[in-house]
C-alpha atoms as a PDB file:
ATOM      1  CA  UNK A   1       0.000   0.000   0.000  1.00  0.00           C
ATOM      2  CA  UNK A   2       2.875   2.178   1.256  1.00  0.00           C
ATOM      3  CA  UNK A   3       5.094   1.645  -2.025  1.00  0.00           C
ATOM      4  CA  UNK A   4       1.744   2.392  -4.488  1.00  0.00           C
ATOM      5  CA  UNK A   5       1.018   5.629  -2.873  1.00  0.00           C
ATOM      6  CA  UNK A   6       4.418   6.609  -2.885  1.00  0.00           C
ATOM      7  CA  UNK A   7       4.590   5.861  -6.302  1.00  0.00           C
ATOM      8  CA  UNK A   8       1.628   7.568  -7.716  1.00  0.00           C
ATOM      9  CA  UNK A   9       3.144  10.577  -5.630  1.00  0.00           C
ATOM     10  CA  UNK A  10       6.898  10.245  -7.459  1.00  0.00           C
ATOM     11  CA  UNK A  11       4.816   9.864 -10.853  1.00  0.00           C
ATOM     12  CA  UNK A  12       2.788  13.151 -10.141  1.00  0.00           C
ATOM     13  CA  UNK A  13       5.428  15.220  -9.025  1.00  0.00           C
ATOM     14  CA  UNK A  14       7.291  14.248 -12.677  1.00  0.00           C
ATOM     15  CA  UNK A  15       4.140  14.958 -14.750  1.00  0.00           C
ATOM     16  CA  UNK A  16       4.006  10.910 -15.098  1.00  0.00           C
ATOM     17  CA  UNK A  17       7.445  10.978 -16.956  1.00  0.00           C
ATOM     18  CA  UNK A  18       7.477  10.665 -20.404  1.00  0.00           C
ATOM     19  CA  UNK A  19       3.880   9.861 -20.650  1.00  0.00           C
ATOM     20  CA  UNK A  20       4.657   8.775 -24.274  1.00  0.00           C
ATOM     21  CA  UNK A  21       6.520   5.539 -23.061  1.00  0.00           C
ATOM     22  CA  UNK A  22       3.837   3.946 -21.009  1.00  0.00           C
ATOM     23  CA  UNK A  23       3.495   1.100 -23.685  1.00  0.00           C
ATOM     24  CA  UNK A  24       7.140   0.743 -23.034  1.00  0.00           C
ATOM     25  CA  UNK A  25       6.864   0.874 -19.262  1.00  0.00           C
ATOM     26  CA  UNK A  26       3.297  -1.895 -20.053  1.00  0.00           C
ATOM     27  CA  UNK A  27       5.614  -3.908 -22.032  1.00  0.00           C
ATOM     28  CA  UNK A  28       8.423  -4.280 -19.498  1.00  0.00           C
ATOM     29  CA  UNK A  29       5.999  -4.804 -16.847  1.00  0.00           C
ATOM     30  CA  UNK A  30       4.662  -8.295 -18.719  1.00  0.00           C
ATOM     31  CA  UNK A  31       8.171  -9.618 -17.991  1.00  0.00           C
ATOM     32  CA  UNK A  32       7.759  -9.012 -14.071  1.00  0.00           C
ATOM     33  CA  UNK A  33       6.812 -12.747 -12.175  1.00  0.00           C
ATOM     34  CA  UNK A  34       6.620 -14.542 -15.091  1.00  0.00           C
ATOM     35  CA  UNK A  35       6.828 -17.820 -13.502  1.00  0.00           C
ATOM     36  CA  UNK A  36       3.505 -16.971 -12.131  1.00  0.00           C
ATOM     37  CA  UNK A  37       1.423 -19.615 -14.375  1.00  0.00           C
ATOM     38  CA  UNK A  38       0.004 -22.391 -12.387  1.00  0.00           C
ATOM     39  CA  UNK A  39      -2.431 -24.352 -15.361  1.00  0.00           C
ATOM     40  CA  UNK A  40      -3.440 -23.771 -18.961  1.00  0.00           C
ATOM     41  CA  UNK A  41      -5.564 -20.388 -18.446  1.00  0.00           C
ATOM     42  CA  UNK A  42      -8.959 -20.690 -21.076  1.00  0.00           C
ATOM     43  CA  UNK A  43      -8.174 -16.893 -21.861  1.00  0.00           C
ATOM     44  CA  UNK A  44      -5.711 -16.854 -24.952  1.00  0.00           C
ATOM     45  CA  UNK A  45      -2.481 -14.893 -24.607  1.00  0.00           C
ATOM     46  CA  UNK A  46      -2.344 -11.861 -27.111  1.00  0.00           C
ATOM     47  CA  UNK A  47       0.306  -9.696 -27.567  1.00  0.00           C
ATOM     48  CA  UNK A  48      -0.079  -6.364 -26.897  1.00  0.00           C
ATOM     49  CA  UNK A  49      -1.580  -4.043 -29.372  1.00  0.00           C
ATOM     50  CA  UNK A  50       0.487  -0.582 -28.469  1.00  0.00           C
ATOM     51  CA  UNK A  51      -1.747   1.385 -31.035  1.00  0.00           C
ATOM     52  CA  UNK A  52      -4.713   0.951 -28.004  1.00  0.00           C
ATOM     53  CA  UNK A  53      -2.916   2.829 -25.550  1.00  0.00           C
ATOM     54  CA  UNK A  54      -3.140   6.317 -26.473  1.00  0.00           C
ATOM     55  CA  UNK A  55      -2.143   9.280 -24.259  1.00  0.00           C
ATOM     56  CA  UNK A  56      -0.253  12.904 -24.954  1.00  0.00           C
ATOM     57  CA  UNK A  57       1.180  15.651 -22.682  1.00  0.00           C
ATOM     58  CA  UNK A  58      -1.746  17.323 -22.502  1.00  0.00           C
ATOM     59  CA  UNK A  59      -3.619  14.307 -20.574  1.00  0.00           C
ATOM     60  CA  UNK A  60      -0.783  14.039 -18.168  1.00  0.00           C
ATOM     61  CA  UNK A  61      -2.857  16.310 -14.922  1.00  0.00           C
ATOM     62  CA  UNK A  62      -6.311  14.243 -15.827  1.00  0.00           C
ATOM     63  CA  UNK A  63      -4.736  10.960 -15.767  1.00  0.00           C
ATOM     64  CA  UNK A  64      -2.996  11.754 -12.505  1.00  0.00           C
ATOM     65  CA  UNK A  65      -6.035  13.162 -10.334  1.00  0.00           C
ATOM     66  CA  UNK A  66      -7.632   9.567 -12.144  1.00  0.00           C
ATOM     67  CA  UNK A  67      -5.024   7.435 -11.404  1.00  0.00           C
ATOM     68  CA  UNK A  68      -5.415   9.021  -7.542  1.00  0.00           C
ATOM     69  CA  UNK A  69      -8.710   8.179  -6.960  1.00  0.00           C
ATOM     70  CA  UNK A  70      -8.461   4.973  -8.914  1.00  0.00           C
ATOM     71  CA  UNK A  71      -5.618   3.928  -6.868  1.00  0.00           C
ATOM     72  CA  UNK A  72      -7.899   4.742  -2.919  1.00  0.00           C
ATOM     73  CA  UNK A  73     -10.733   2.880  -4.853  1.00  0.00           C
ATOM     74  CA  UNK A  74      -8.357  -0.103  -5.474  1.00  0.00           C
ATOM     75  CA  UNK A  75      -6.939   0.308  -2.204  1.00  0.00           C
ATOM     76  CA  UNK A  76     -10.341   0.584   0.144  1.00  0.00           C
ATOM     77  CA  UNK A  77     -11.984  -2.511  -2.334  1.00  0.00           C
ATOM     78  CA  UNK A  78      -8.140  -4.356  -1.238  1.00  0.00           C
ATOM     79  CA  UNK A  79      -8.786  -3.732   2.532  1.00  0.00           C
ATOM     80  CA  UNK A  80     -12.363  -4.850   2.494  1.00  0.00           C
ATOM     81  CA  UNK A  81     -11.457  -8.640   0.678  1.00  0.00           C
ATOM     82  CA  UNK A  82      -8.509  -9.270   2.811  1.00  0.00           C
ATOM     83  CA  UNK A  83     -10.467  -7.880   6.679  1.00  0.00           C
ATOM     84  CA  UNK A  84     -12.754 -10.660   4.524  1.00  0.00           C
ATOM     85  CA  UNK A  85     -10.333 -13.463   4.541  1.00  0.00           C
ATOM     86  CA  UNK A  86      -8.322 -12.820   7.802  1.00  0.00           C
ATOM     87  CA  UNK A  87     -11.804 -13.247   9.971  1.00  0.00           C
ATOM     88  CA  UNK A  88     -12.452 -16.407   8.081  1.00  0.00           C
ATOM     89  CA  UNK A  89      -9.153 -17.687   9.322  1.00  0.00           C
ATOM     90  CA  UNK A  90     -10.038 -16.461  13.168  1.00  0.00           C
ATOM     91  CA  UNK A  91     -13.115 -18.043  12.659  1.00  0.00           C
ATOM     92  CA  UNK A  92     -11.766 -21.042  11.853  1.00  0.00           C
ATOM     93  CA  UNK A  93      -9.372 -21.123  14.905  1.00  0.00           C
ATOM     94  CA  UNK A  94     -12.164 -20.299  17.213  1.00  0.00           C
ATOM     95  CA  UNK A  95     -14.338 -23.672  15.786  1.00  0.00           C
ATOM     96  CA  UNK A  96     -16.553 -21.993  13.257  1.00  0.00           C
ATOM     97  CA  UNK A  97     -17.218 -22.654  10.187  1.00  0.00           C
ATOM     98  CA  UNK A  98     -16.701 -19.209   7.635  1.00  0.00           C
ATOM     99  CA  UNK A  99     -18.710 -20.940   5.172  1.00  0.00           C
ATOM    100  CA  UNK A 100     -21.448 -20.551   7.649  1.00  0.00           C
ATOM    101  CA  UNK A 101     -20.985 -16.320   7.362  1.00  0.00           C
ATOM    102  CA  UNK A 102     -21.003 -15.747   3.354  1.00  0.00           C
ATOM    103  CA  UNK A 103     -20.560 -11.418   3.674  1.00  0.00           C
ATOM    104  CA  UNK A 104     -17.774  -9.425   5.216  1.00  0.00           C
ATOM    105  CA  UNK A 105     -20.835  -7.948   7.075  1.00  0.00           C
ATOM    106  CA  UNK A 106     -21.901 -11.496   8.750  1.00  0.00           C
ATOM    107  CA  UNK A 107     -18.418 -11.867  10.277  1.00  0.00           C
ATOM    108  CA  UNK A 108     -17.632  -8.486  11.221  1.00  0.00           C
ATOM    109  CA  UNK A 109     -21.214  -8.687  13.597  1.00  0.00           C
ATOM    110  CA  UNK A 110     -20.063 -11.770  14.724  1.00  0.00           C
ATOM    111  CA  UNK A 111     -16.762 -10.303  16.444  1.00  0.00           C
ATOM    112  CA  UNK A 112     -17.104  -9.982  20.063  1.00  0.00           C
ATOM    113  CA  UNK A 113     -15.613  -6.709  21.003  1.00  0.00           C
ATOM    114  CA  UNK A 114     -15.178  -4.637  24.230  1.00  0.00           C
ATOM    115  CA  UNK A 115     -17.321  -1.584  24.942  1.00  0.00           C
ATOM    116  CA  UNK A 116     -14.468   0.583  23.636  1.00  0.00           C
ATOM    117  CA  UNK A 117     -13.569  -0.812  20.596  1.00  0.00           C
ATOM    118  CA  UNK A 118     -17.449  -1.187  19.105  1.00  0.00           C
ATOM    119  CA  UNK A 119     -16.059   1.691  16.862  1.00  0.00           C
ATOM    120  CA  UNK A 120     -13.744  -0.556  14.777  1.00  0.00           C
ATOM    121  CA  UNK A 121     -16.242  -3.017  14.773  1.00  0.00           C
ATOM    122  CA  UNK A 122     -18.507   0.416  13.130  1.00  0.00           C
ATOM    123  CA  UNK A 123     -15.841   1.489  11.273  1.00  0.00           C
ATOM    124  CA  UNK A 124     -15.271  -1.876   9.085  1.00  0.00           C
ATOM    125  CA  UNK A 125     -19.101  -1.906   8.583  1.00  0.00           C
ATOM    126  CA  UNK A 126     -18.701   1.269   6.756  1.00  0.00           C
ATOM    127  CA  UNK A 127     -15.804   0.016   5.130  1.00  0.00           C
ATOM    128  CA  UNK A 128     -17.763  -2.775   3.654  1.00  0.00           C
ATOM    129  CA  UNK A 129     -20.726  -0.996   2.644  1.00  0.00           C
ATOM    130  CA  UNK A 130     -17.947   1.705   0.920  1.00  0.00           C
ATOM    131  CA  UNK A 131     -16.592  -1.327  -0.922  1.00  0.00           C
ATOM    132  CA  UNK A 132     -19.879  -2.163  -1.861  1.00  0.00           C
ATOM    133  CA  UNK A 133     -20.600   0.720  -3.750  1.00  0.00           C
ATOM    134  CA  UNK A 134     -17.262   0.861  -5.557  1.00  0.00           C
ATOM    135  CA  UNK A 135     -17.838  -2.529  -6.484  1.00  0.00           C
ATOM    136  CA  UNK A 136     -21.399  -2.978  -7.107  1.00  0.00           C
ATOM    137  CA  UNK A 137     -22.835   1.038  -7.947  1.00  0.00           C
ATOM    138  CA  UNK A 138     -20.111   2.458  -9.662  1.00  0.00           C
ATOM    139  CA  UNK A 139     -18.843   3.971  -6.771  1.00  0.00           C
ATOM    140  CA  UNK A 140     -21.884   6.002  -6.476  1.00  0.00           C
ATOM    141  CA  UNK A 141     -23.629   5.854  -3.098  1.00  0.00           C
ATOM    142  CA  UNK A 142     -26.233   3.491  -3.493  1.00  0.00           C
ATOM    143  CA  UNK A 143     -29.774   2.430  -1.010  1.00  0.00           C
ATOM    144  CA  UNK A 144     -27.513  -0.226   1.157  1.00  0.00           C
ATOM    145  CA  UNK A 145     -24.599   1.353   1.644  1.00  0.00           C
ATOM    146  CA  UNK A 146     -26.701   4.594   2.444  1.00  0.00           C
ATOM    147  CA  UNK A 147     -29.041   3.149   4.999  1.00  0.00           C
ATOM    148  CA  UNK A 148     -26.653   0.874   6.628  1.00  0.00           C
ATOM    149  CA  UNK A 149     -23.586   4.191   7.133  1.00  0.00           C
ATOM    150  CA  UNK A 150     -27.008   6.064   8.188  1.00  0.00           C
ATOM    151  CA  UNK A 151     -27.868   3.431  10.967  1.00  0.00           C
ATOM    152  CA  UNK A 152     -24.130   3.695  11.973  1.00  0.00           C
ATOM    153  CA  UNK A 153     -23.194   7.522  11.887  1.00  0.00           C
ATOM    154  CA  UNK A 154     -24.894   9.951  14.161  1.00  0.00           C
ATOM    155  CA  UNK A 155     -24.280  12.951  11.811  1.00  0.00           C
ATOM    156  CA  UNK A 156     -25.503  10.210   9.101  1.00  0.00           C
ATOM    157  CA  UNK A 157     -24.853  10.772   5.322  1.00  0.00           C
ATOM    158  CA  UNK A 158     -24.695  13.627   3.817  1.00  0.00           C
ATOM    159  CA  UNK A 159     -24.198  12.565   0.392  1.00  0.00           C
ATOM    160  CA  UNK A 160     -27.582  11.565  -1.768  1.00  0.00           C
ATOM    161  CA  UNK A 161     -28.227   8.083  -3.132  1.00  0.00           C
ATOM    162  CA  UNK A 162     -26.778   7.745  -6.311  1.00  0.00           C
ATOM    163  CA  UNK A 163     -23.941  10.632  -5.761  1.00  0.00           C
ATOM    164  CA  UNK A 164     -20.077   9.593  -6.503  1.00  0.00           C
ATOM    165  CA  UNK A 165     -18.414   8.226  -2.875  1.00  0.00           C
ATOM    166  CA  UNK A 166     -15.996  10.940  -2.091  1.00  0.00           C
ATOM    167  CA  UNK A 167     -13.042   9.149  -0.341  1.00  0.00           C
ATOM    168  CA  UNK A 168      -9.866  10.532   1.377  1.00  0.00           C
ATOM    169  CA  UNK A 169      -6.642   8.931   1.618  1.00  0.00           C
ATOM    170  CA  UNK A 170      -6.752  10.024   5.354  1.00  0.00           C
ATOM    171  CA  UNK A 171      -9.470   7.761   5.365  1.00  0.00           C
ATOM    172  CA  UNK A 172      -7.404   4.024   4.328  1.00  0.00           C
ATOM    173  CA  UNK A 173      -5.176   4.677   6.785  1.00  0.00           C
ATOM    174  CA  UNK A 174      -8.453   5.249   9.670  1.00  0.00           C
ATOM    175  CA  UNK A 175      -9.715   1.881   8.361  1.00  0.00           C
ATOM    176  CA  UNK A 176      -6.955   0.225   8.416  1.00  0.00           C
ATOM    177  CA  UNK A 177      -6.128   0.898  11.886  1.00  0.00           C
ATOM    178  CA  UNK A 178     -10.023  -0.257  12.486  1.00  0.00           C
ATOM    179  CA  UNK A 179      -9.781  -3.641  10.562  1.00  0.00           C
ATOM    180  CA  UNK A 180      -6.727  -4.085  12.740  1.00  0.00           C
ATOM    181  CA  UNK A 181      -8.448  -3.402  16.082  1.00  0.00           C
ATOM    182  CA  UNK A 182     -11.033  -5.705  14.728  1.00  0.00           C
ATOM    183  CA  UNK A 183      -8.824  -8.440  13.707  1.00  0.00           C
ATOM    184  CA  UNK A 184      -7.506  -7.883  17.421  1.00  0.00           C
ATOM    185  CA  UNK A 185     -10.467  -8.196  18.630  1.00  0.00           C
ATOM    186  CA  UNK A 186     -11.438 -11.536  17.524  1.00  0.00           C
ATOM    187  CA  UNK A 187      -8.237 -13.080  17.645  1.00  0.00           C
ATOM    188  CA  UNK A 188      -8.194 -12.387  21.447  1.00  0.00           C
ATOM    189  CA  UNK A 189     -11.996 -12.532  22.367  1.00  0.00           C
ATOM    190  CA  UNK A 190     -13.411 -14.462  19.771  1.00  0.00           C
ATOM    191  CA  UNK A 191     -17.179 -14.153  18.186  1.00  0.00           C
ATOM    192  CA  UNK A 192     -20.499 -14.171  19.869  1.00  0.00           C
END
């Protein structure tokens, strides 16, 4: 997480580079873990068509404020899958089953957390139902993910249904430290 923000930063502060190699940058990148192939993939390998991939100087500001918010979106939709697979582990080591909770939201109720640490436990609820609306709405606020923040804020939304989620990098970095008082939290007290 560190190492992508930092280098969206370096990138913006050089007006991306030379903007005009990124199929050159694309290309080296398809020699990076190349021993990576486990079985015979259905999707057939094409080579890759540089004439696709077209940007100029004059793009270079846009493509930076996108790649920005692309980048949180990435990184809040990241945080989300593996808080996801970390409490099916706990929940395995405590005797349950994680089949038995299919949504982030199941498990993250399930956590059995001291009076002053329900705010993690709030906090990776509106993780999730951010998540959700990156992933399922566009990243536009959608009924869910509006009633369920609403039931867990007291100042409540102030976006409207179907408005882009604004996000803050400020705010990773607070749900980050709430999945891991969360994680903490089950891996020392367990689930109800």
């Amino acid at each position: 997480m560190y190492g992508l923000i930092h280098s969206v930063k370096l990138s913006s502060d050089i007006n991306m580079g030379n903007i005009n190699r990124i199929n050159e940058s694309i290309n080296e990148s398809l020699q990076w873990c190349t021993d990576a192939k486990q079985f015979s993939s259905n999707v057939e390998e094409r080579n890759l068509n540089d004439q696709r991939i077209r940007m100029d100087d004059n793009d270079v500001e846009g493509i930076s404020e996108n790649l920005k918010k692309r980048l949180l979106e990435l990184l809040i939709v990241d945080l989300a899958s593996l808080t996801d697979e970390l409490l099916c582990e706990i929940l395995s080591i405590h005797g349950k089953l994680p089949e038995d909770y299919r949504y982030l939201r199941d498990k993250v109720k399930l956590v059995s957390c001291s009076n002053d640490t329900k705010w993690a436990q709030k906090g990776v609820l509106e993780l999730n139902a951010l998540r959700n609306c990156i992933v399922h709405n566009e990243a536009r606020w959608n009924d869910g993910a509006f009633n369920e923040i609403n039931d867990l804020c007291n100042s409540g939304v102030l976006a409207q249904i179907g408005d882009p989620v604004a996000l803050s990098y400020e705010d990773i970095f607070r749900y980050k430290r709430a999945v891991r008082t969360l994680l903490n939290q089950a891996s020392q007290n367990g689930f109800i």
